[in-house]
PDB file of N, CA and C in Angstrom:
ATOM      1  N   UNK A   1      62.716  -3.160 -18.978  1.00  0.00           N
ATOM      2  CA  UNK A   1      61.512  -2.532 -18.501  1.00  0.00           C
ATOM      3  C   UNK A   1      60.435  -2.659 -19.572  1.00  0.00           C
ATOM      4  N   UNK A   2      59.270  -2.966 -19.136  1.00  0.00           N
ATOM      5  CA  UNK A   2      57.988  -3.450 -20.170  1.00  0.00           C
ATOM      6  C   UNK A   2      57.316  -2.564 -19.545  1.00  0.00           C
ATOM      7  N   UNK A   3      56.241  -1.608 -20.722  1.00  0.00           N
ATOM      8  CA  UNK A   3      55.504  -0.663 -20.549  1.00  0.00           C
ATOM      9  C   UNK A   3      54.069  -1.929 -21.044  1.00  0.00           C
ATOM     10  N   UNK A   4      53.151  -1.808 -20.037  1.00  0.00           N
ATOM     11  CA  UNK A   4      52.093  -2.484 -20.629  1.00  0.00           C
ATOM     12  C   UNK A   4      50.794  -1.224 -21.023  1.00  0.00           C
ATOM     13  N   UNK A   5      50.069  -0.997 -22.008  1.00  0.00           N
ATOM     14  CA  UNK A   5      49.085  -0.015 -21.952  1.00  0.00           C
ATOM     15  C   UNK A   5      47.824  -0.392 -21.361  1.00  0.00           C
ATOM     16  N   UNK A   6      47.188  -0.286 -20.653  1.00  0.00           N
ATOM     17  CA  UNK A   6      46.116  -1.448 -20.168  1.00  0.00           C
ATOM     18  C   UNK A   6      44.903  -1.201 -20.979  1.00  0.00           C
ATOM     19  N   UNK A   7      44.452   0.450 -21.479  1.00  0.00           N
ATOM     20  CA  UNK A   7      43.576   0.161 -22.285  1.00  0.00           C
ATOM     21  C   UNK A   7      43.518  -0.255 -23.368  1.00  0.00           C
ATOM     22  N   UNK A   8      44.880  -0.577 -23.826  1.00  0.00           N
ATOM     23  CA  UNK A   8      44.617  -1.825 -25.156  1.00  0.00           C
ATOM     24  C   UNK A   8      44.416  -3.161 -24.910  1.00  0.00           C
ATOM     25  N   UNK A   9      44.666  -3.318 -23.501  1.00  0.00           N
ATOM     26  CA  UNK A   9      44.066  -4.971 -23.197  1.00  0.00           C
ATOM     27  C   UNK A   9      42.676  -4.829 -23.003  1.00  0.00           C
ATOM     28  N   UNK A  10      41.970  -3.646 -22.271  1.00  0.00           N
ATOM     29  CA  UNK A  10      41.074  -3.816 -21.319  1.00  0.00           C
ATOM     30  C   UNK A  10      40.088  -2.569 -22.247  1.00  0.00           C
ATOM     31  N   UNK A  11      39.966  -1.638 -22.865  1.00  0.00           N
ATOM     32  CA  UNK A  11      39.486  -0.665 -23.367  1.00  0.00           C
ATOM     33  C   UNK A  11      39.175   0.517 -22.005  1.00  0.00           C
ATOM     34  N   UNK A  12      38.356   1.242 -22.785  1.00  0.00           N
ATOM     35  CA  UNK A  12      38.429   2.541 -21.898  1.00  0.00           C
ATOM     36  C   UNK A  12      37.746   2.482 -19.872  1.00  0.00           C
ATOM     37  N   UNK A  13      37.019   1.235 -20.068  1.00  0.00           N
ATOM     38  CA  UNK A  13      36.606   1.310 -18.500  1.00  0.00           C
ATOM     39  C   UNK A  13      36.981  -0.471 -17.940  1.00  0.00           C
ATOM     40  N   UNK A  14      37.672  -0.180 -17.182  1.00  0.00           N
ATOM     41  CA  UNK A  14      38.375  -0.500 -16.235  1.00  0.00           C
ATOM     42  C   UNK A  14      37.348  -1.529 -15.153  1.00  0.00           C
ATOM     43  N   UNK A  15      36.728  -2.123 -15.148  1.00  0.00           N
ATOM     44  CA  UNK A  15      35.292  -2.714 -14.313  1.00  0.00           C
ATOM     45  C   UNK A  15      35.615  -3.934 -14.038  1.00  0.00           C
ATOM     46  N   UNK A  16      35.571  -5.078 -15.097  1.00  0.00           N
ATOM     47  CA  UNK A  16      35.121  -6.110 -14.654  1.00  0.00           C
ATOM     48  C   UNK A  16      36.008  -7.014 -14.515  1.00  0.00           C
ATOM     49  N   UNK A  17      36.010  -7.852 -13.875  1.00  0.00           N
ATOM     50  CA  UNK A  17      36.776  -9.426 -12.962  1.00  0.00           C
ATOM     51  C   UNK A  17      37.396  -9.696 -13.903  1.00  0.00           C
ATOM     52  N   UNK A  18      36.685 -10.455 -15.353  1.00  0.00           N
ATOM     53  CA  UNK A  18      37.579 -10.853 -16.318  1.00  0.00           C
ATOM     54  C   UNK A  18      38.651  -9.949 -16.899  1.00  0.00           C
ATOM     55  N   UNK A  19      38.065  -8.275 -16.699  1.00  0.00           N
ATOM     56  CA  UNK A  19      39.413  -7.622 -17.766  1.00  0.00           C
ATOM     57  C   UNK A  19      40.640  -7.691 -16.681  1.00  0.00           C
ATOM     58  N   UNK A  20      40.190  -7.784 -15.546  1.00  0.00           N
ATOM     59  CA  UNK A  20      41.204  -8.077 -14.806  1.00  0.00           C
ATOM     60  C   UNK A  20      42.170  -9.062 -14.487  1.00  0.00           C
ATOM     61  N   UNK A  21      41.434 -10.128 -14.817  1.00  0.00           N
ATOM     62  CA  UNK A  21      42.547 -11.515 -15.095  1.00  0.00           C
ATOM     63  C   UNK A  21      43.189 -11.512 -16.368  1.00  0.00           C
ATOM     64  N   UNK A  22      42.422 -11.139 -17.458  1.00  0.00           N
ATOM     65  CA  UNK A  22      43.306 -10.495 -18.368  1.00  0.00           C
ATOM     66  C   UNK A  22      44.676 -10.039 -18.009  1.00  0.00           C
ATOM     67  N   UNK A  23      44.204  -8.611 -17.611  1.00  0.00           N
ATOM     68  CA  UNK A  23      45.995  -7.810 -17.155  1.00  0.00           C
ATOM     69  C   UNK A  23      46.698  -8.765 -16.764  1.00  0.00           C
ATOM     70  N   UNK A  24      46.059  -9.252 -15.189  1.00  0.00           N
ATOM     71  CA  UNK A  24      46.955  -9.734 -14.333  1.00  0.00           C
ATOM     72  C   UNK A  24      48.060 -11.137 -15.066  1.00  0.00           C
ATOM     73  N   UNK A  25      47.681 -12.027 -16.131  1.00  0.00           N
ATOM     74  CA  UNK A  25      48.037 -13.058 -16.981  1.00  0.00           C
ATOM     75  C   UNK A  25      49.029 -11.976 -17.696  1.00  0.00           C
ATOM     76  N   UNK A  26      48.988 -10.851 -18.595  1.00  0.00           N
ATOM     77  CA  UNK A  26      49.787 -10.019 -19.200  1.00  0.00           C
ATOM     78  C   UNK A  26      50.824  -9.482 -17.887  1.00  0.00           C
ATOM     79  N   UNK A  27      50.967  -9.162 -17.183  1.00  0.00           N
ATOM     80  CA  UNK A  27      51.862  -8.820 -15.939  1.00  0.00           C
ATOM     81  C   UNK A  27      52.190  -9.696 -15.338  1.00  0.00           C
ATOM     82  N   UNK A  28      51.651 -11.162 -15.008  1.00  0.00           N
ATOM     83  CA  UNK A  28      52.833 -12.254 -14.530  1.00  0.00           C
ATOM     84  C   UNK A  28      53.408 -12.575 -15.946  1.00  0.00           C
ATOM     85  N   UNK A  29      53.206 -12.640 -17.362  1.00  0.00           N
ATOM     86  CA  UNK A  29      54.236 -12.853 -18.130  1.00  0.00           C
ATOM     87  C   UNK A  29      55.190 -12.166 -18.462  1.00  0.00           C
ATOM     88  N   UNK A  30      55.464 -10.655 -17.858  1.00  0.00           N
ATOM     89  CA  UNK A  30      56.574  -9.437 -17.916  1.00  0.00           C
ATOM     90  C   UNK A  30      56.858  -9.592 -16.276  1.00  0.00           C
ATOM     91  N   UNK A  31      56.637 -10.224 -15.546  1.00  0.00           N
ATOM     92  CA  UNK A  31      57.005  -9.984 -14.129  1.00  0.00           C
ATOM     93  C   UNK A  31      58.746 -10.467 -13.732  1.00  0.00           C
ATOM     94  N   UNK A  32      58.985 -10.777 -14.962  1.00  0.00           N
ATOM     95  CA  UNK A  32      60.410 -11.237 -14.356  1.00  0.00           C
ATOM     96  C   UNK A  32      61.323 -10.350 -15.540  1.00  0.00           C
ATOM     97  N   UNK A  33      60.705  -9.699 -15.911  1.00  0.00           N
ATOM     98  CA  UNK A  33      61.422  -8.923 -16.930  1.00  0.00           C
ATOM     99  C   UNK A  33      62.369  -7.726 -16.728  1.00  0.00           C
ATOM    100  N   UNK A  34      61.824  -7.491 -14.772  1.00  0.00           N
ATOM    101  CA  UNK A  34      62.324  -6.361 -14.046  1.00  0.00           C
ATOM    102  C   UNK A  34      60.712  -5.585 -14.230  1.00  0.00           C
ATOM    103  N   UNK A  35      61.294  -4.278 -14.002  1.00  0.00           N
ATOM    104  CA  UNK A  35      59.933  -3.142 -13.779  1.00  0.00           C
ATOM    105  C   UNK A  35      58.886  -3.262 -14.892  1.00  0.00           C
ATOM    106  N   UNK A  36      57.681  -3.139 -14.199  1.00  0.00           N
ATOM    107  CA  UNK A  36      56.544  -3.541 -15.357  1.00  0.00           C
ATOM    108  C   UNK A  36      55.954  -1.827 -15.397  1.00  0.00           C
ATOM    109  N   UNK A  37      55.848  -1.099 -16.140  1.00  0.00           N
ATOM    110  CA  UNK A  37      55.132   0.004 -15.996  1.00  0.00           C
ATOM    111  C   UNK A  37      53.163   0.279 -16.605  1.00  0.00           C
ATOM    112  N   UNK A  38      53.081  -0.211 -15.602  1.00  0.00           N
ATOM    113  CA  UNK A  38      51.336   0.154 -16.267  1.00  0.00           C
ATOM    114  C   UNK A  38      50.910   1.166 -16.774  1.00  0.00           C
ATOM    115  N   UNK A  39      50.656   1.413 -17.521  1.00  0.00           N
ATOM    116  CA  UNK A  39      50.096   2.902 -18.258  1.00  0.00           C
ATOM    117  C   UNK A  39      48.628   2.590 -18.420  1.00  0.00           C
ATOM    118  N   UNK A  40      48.086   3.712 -17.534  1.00  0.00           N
ATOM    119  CA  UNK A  40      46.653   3.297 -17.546  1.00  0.00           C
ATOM    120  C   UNK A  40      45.857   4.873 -18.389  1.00  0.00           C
ATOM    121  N   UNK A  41      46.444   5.534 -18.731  1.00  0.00           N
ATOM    122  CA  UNK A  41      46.456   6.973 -19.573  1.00  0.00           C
ATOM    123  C   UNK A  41      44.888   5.968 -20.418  1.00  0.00           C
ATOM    124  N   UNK A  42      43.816   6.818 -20.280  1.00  0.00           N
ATOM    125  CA  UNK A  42      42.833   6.682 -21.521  1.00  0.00           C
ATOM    126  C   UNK A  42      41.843   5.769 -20.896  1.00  0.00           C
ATOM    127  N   UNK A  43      41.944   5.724 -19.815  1.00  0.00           N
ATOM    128  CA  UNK A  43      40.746   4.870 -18.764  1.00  0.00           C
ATOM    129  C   UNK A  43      40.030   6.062 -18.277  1.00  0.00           C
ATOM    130  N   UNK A  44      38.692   5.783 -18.367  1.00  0.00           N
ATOM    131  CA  UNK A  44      38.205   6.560 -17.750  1.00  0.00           C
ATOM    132  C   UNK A  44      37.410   6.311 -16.309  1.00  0.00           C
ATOM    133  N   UNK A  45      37.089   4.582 -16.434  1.00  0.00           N
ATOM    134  CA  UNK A  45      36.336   4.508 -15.726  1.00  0.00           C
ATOM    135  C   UNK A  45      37.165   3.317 -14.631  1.00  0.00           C
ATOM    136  N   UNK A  46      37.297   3.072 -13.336  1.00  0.00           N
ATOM    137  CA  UNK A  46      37.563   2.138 -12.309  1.00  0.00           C
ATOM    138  C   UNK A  46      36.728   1.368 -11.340  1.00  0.00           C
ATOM    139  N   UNK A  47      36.884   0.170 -11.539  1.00  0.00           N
ATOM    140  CA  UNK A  47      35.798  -0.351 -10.398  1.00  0.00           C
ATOM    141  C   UNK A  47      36.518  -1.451  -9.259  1.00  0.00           C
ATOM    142  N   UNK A  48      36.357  -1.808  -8.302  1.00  0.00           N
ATOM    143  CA  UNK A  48      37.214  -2.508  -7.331  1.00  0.00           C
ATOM    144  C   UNK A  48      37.195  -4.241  -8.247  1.00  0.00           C
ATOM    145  N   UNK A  49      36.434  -4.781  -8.836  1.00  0.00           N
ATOM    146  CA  UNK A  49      36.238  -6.022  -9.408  1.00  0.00           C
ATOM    147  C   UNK A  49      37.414  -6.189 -10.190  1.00  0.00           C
ATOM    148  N   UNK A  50      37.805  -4.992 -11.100  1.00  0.00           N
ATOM    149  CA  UNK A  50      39.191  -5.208 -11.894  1.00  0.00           C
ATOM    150  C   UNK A  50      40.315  -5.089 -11.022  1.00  0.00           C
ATOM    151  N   UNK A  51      40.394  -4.441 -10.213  1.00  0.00           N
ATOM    152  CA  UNK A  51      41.394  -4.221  -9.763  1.00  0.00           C
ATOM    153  C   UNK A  51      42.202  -4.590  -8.675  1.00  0.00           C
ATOM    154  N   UNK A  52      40.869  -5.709  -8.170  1.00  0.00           N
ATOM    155  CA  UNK A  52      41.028  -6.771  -7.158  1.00  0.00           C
ATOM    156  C   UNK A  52      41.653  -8.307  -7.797  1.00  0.00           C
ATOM    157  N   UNK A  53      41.167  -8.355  -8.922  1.00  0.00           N
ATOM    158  CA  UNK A  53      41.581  -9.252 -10.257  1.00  0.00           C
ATOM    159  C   UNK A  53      42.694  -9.178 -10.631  1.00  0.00           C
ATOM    160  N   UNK A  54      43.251  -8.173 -10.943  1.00  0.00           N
ATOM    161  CA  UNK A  54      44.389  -7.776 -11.786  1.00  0.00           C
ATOM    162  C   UNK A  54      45.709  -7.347 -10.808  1.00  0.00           C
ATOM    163  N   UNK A  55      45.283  -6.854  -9.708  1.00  0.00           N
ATOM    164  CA  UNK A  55      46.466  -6.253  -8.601  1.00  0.00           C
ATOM    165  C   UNK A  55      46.371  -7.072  -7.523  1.00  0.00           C
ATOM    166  N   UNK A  56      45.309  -6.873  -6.953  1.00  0.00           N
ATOM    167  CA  UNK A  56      45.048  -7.367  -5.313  1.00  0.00           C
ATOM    168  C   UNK A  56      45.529  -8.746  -5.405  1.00  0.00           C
ATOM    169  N   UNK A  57      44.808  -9.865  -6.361  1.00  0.00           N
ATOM    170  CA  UNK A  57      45.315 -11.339  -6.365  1.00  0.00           C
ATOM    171  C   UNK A  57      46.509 -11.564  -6.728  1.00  0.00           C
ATOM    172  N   UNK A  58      47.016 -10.535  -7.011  1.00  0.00           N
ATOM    173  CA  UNK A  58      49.323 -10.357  -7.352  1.00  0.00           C
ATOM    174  C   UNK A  58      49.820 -10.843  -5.571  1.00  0.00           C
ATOM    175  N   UNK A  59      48.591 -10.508  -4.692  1.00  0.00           N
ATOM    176  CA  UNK A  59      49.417 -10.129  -3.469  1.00  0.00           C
ATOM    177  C   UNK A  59      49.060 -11.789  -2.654  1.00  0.00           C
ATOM    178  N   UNK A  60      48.651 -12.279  -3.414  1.00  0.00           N
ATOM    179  CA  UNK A  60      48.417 -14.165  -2.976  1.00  0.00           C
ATOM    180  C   UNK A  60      49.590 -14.878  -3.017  1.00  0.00           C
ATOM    181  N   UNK A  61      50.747 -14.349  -4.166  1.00  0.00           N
ATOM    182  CA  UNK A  61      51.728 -15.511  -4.231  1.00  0.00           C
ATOM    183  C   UNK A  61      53.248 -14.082  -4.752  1.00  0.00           C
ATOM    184  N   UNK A  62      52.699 -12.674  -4.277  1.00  0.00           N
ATOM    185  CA  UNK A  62      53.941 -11.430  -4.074  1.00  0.00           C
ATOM    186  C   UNK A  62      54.138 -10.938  -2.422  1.00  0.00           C
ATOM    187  N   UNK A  63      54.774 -10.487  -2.476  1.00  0.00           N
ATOM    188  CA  UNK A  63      54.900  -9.472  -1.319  1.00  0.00           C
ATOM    189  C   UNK A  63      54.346  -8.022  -1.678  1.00  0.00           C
ATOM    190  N   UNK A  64      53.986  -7.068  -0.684  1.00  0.00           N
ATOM    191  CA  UNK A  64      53.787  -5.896  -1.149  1.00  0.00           C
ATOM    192  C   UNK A  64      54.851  -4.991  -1.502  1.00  0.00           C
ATOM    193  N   UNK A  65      56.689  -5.953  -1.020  1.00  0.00           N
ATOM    194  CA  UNK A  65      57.387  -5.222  -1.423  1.00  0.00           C
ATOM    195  C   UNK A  65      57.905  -5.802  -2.563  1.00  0.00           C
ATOM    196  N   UNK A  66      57.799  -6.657  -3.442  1.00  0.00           N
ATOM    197  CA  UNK A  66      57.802  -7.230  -4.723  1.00  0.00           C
ATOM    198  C   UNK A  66      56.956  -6.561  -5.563  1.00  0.00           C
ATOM    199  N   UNK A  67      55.820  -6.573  -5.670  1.00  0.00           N
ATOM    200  CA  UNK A  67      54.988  -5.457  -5.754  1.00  0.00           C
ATOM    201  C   UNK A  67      55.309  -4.007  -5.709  1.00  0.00           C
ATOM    202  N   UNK A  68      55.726  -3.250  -4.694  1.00  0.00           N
ATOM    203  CA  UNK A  68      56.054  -2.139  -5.272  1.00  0.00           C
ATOM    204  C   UNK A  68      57.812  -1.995  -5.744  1.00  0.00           C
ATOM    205  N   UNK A  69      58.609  -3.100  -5.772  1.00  0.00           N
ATOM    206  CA  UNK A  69      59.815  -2.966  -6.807  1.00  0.00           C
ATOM    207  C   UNK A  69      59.871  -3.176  -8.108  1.00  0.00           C
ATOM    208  N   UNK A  70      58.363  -3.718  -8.498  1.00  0.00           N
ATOM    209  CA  UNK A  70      58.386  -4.110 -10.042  1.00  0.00           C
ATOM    210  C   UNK A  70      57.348  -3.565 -10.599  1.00  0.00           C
ATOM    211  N   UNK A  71      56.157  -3.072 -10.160  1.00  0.00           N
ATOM    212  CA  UNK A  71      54.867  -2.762 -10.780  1.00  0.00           C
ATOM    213  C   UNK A  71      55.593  -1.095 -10.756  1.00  0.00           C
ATOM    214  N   UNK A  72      54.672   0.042 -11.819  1.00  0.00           N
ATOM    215  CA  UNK A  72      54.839   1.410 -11.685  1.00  0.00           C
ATOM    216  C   UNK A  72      53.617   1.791 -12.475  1.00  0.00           C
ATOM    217  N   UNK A  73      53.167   2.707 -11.577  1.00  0.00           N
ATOM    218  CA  UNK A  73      51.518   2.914 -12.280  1.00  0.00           C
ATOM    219  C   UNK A  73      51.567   4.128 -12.509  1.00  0.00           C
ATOM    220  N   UNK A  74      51.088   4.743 -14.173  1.00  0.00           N
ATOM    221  CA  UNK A  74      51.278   5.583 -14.549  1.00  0.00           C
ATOM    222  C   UNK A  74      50.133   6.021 -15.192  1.00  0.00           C
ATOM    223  N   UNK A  75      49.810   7.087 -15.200  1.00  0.00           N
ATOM    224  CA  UNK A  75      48.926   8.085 -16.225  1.00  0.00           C
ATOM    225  C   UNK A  75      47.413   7.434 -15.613  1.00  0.00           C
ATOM    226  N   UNK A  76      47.399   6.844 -14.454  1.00  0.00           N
ATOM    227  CA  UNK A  76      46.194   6.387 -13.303  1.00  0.00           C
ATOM    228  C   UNK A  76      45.387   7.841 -12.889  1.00  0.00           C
ATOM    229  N   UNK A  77      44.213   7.987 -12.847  1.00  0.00           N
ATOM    230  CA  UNK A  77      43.478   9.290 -12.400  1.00  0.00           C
ATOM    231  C   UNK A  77      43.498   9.165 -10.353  1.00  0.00           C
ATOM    232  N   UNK A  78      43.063  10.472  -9.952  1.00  0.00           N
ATOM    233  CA  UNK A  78      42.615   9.953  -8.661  1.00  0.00           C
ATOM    234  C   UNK A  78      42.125   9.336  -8.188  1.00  0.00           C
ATOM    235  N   UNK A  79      40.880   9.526  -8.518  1.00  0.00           N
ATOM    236  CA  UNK A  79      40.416   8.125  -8.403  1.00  0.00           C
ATOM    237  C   UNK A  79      40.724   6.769  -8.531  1.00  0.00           C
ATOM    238  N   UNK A  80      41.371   6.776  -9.249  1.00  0.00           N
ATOM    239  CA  UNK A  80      42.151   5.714  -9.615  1.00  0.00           C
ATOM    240  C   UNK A  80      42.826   4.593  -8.489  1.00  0.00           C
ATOM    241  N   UNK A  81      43.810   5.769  -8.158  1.00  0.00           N
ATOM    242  CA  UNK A  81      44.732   5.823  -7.020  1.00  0.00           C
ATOM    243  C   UNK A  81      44.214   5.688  -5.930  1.00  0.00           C
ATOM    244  N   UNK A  82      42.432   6.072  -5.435  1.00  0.00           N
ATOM    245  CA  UNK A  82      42.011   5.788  -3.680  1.00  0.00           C
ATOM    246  C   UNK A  82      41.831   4.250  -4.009  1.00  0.00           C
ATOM    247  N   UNK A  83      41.353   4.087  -4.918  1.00  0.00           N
ATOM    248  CA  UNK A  83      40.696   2.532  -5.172  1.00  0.00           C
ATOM    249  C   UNK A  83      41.375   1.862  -5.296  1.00  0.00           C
ATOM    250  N   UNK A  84      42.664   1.943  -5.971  1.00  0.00           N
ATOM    251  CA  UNK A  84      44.227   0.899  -6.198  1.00  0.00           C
ATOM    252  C   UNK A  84      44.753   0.419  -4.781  1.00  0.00           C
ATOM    253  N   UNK A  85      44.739   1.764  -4.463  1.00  0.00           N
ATOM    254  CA  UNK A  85      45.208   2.101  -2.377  1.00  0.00           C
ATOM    255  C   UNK A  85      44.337   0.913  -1.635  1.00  0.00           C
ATOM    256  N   UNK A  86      42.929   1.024  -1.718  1.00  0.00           N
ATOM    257  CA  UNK A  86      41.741   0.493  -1.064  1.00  0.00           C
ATOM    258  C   UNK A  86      41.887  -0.880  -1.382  1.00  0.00           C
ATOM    259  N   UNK A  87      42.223  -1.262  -2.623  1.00  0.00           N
ATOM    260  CA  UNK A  87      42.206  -2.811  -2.968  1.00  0.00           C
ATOM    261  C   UNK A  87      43.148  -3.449  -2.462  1.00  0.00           C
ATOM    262  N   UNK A  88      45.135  -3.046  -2.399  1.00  0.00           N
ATOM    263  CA  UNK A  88      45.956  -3.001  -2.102  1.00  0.00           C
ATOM    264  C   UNK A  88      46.312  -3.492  -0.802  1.00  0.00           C
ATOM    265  N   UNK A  89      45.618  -2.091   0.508  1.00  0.00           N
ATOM    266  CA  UNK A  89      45.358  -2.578   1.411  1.00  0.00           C
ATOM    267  C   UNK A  89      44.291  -3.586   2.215  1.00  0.00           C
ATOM    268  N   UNK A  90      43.188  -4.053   1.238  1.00  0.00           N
ATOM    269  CA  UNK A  90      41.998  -4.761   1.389  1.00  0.00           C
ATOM    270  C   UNK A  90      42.949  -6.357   1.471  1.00  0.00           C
ATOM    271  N   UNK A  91      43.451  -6.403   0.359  1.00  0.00           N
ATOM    272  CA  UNK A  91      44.256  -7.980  -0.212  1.00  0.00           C
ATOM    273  C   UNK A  91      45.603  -7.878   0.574  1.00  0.00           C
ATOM    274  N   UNK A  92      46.371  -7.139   1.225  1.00  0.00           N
ATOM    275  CA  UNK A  92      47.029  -7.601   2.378  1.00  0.00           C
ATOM    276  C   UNK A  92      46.400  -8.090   3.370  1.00  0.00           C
ATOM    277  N   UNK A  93      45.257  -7.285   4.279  1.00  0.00           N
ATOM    278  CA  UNK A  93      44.743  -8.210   5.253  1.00  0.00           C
ATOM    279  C   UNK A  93      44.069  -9.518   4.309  1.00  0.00           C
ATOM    280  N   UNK A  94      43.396  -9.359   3.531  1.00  0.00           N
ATOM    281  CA  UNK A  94      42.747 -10.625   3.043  1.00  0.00           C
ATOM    282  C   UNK A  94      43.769 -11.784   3.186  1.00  0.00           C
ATOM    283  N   UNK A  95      44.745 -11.992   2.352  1.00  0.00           N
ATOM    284  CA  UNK A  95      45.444 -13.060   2.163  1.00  0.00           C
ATOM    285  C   UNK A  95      46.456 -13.230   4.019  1.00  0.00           C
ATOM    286  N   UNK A  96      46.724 -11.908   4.398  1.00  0.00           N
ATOM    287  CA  UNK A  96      46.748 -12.140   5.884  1.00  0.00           C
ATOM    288  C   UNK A  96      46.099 -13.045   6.676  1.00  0.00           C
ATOM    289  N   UNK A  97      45.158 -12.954   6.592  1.00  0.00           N
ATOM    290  CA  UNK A  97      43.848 -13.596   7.629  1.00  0.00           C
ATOM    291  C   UNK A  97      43.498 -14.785   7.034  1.00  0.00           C
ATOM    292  N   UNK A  98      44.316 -15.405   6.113  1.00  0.00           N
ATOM    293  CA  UNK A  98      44.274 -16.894   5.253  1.00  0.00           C
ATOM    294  C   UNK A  98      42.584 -16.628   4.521  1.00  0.00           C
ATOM    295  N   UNK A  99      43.032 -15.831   3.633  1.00  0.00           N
ATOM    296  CA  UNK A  99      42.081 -16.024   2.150  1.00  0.00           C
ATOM    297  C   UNK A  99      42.091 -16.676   1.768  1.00  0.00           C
ATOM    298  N   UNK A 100      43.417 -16.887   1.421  1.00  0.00           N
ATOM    299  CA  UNK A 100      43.460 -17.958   0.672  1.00  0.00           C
ATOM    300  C   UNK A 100      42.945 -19.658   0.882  1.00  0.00           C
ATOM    301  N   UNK A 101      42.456 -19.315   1.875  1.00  0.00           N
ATOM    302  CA  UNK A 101      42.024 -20.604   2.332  1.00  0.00           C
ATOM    303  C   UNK A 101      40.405 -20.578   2.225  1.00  0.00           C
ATOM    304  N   UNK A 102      39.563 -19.734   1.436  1.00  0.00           N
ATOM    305  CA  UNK A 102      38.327 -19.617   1.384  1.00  0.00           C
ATOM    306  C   UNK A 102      37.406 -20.942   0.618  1.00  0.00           C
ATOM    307  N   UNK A 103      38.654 -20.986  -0.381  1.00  0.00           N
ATOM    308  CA  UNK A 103      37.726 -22.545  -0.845  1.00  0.00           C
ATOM    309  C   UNK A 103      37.724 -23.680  -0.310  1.00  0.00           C
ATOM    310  N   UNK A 104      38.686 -23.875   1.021  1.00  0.00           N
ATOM    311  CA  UNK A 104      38.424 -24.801   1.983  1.00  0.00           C
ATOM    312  C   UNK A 104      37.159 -24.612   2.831  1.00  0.00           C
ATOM    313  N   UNK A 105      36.971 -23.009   3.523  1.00  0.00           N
ATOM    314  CA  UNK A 105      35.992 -22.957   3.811  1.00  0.00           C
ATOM    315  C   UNK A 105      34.304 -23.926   3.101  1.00  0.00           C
ATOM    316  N   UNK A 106      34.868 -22.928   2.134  1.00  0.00           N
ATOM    317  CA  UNK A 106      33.219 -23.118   1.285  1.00  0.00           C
ATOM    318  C   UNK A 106      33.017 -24.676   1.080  1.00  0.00           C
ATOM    319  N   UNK A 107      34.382 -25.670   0.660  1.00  0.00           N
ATOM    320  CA  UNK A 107      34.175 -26.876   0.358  1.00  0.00           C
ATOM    321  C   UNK A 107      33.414 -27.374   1.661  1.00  0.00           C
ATOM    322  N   UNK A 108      34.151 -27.116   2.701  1.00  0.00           N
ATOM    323  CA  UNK A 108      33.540 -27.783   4.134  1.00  0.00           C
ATOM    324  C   UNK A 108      31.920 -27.898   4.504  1.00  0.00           C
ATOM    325  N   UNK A 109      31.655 -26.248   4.285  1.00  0.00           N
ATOM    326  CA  UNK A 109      30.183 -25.536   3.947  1.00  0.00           C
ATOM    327  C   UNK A 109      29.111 -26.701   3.474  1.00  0.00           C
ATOM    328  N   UNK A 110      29.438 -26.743   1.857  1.00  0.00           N
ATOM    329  CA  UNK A 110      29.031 -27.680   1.584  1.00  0.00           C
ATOM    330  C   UNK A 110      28.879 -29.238   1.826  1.00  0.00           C
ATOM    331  N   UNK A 111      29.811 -29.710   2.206  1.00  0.00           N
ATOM    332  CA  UNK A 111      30.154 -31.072   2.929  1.00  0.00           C
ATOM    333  C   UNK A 111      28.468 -30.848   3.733  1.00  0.00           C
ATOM    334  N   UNK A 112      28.563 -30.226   4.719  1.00  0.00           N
ATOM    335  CA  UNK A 112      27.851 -30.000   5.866  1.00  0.00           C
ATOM    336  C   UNK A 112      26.251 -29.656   5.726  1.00  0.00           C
ATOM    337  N   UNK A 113      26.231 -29.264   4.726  1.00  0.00           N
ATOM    338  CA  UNK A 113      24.902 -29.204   4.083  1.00  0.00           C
ATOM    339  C   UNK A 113      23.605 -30.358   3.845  1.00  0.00           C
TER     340      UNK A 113
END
């Protein structure tokens, strides 16, 4: 079991895209280690950009039940937790409804232009 602290990767606010690929690179390299425990204790601040980065894009190439047998989120505020929830369920339908296929879209887009 690997305890990751996230505000020593990420510092006290929690926001942006990159601190989020951050984590998410630190948690696929403990992902086979068994349970990853996030300790998010000392964040104060959350925004959907990190956490769509760091969690939601886990759910492109996890299951949500891979996902909840290995991730454990700890010392997270409430807030925390509607927005984790919100992203969580946002990136199941997303990658549902072939997200993942958005840069085909856009390539086409352009083609057509």
């Amino acid at each position: 079991m690997k305890v990751i602290n996230v505000k020593d990767i990420v510092g006290t606010n929690a926001i942006s895209m990159n601190s989020g690929i951050k984590l998410r690179k630190v948690i696929l390299k403990e992902w086979r280690s068994g349970k990853v425990i996030l300790d998010f204790s000392g964040i104060d601040v959350f925004a959907s950009p990190f956490l769509n980065a760091s969690i939601g894009a886990l759910l492109k190439d996890k299951t949500i039940e891979e996902l909840q047998n290995t991730l454990v989120f700890e010392g997270i505020s409430d807030h925390g937790k509607r927005l984790l929830n919100l992203v969580i369920a946002n990136a199941i339908k997303f990658f549902a409804d072939g997200g993942d296929k958005t840069n085909t879209g856009l390539d086409q887009a352009q083609k057509d232009m």
